[in-house]
N, C-alpha and C. Protein backbone atom coordinates (compact mmCIF):
# COMPACT_ATOMS: atom_id res chain seq x y z
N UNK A 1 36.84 -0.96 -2.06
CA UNK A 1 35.51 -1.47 -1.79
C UNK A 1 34.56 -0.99 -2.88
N UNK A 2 33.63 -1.74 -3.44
CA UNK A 2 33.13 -1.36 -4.55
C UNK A 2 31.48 -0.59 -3.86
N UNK A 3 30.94 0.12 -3.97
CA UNK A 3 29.85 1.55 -4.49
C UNK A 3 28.65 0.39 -4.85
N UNK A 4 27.90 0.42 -3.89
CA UNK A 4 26.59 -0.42 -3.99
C UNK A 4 25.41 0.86 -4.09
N UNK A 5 24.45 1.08 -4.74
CA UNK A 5 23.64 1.59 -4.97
C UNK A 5 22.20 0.84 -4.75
N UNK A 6 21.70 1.57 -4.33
CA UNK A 6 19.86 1.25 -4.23
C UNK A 6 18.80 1.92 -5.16
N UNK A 7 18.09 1.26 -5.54
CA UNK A 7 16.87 2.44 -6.34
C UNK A 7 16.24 2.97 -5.15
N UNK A 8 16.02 4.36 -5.23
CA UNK A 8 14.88 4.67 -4.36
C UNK A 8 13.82 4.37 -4.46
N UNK A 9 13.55 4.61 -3.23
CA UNK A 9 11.79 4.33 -3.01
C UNK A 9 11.15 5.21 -4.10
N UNK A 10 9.82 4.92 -4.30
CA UNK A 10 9.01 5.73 -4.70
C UNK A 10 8.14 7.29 -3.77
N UNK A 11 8.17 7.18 -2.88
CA UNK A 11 7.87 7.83 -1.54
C UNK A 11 8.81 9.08 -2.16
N UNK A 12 9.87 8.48 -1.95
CA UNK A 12 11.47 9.44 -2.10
C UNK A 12 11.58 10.33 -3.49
N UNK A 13 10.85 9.66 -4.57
CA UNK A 13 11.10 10.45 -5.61
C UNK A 13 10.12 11.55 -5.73
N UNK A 14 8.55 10.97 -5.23
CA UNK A 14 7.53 11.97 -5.24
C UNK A 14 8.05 13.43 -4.75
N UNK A 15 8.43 12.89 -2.65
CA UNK A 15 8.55 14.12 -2.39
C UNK A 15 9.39 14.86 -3.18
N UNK A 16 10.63 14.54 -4.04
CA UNK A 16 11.61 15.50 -4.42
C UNK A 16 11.03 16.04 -5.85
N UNK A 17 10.39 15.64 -6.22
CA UNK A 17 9.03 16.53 -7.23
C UNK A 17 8.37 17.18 -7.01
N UNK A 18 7.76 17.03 -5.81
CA UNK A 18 6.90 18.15 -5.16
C UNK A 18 7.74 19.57 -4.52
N UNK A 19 8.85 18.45 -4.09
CA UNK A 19 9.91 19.91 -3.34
C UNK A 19 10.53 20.85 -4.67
N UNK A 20 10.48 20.23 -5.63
CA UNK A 20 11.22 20.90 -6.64
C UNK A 20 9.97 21.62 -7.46
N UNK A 21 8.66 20.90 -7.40
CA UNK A 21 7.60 22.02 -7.88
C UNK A 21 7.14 23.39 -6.57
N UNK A 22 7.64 23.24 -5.80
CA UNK A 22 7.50 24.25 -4.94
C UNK A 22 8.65 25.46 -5.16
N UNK A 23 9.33 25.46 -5.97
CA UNK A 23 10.59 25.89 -6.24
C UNK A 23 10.19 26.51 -8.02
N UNK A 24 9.08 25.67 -7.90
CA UNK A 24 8.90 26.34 -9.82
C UNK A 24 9.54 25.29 -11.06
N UNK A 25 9.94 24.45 -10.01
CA UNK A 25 10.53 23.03 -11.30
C UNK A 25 10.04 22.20 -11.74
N UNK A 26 9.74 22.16 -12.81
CA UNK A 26 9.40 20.48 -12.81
C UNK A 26 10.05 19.53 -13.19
N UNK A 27 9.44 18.42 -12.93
CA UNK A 27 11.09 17.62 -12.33
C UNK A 27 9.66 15.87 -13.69
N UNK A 28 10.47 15.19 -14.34
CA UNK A 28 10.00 14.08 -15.19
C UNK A 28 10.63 13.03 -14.76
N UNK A 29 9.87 12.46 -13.37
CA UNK A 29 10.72 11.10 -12.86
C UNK A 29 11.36 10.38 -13.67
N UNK A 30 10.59 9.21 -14.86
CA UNK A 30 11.48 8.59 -15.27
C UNK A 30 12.83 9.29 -16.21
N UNK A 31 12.53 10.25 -16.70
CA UNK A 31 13.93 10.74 -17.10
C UNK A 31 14.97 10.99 -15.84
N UNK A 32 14.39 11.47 -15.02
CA UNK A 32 15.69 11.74 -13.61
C UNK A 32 16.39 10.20 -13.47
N UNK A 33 15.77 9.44 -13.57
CA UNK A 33 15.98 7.88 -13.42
C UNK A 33 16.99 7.17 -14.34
N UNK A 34 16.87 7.85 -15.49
CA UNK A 34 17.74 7.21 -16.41
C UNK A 34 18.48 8.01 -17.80
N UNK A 35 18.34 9.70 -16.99
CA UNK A 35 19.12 10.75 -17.82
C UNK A 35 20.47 11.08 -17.26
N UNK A 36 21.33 11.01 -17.62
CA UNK A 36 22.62 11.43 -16.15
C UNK A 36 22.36 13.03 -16.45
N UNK A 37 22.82 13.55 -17.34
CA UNK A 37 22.80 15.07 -17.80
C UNK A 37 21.42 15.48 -17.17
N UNK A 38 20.27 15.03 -16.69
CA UNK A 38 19.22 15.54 -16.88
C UNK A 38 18.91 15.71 -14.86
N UNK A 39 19.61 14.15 -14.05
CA UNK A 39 19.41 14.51 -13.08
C UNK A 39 20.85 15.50 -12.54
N UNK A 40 22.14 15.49 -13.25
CA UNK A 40 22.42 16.78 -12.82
C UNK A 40 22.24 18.06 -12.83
N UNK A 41 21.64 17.75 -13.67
CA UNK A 41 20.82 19.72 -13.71
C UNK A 41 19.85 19.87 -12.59
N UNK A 42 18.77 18.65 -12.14
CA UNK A 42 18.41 18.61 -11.56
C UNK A 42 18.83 18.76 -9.77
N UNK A 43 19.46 18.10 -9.58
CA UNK A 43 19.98 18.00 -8.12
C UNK A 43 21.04 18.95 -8.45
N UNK A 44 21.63 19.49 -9.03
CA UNK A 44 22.59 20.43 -9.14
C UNK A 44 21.79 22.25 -8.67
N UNK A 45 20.70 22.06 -9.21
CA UNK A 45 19.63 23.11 -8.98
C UNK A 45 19.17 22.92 -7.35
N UNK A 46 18.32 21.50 -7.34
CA UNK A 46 18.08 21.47 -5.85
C UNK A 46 19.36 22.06 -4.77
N UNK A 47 20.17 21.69 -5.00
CA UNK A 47 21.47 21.31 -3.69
C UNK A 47 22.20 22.83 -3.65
N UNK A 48 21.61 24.01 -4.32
CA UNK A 48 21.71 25.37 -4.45
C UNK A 48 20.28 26.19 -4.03
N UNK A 49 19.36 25.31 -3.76
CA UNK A 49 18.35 25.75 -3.08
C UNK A 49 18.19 26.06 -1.57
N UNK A 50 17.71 27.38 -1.15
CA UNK A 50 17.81 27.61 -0.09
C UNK A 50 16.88 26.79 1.17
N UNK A 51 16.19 25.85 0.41
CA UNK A 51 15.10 24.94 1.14
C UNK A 51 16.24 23.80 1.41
N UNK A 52 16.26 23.51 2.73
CA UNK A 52 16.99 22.60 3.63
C UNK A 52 16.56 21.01 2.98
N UNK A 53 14.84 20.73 3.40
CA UNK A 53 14.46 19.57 2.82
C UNK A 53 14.76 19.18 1.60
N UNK A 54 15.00 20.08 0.64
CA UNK A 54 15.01 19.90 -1.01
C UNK A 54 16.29 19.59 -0.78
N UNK A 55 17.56 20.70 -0.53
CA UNK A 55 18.90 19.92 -0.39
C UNK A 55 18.90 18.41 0.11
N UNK A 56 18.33 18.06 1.22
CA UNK A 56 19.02 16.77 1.90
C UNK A 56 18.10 15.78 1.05
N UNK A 57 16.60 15.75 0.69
CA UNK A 57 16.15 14.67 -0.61
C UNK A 57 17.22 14.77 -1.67
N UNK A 58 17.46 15.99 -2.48
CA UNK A 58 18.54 15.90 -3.44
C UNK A 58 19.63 15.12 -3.11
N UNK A 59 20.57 15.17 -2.48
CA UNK A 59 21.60 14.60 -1.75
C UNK A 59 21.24 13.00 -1.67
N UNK A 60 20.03 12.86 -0.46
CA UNK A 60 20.06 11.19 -0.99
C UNK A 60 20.07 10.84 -2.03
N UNK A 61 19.13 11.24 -3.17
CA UNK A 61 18.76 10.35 -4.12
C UNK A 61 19.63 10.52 -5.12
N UNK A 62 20.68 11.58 -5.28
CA UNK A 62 21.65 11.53 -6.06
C UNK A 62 22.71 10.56 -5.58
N UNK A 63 22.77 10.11 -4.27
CA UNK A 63 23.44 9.29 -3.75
C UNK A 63 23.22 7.69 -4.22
N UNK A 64 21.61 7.57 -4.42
CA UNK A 64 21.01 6.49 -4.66
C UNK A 64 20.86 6.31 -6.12
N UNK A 65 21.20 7.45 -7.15
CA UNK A 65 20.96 7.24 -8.42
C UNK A 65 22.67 7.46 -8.89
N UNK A 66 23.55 7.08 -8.33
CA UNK A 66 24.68 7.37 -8.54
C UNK A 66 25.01 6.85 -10.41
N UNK A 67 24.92 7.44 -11.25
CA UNK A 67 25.30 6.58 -12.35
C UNK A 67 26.86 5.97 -12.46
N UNK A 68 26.83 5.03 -12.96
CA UNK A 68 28.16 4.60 -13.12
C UNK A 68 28.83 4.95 -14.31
C-alpha cells in the first residue's frame, strides 16, 4: 500500500515552534518544510524532550512531513 502524506496545517507548525522555543530552539519553518537533514535534527531533538506535547506535535508532523 503506498504512504500518503498531508502538509500540515499551519496551526500545527506554529505550535511546534513555540514548543521548541520553550525548550531554547529555534525552529525556521520553511526550512523544516523542505530540509530533510534539518527537520531531523529537529524532531530528533523534540522526540528526546521531556515535554509530552513537544514529543506527540513532533511525531505528527514528522509523520506528515515524511520525505520521500
Amino acid at each position: 500500500m503506498d504512504h500518503i502524506t498531508t502538509q500540515p496545517e499551519l496551526l500545527e507548525l506554529v505550535d511546534f515552534k513555540w514548543l521548541m522555543a520553550a525548550e531554547g530552539r529555534h525552529v525556521d519553518l520553511a526550512r523544516l518544510q523542505r530540509d530533510a537533514h534539518y527537520a531531523d535534527d529537529c524532531f530528533g531533538y523534540a522526540l528526546r524532550s521531556p515535554c509530552e506535547p513537544l514529543r506527540r506535535c513532533a511525531q505528527h508532523l514528522h509523520d506528515q512531513l515524511a520525505f520521500a
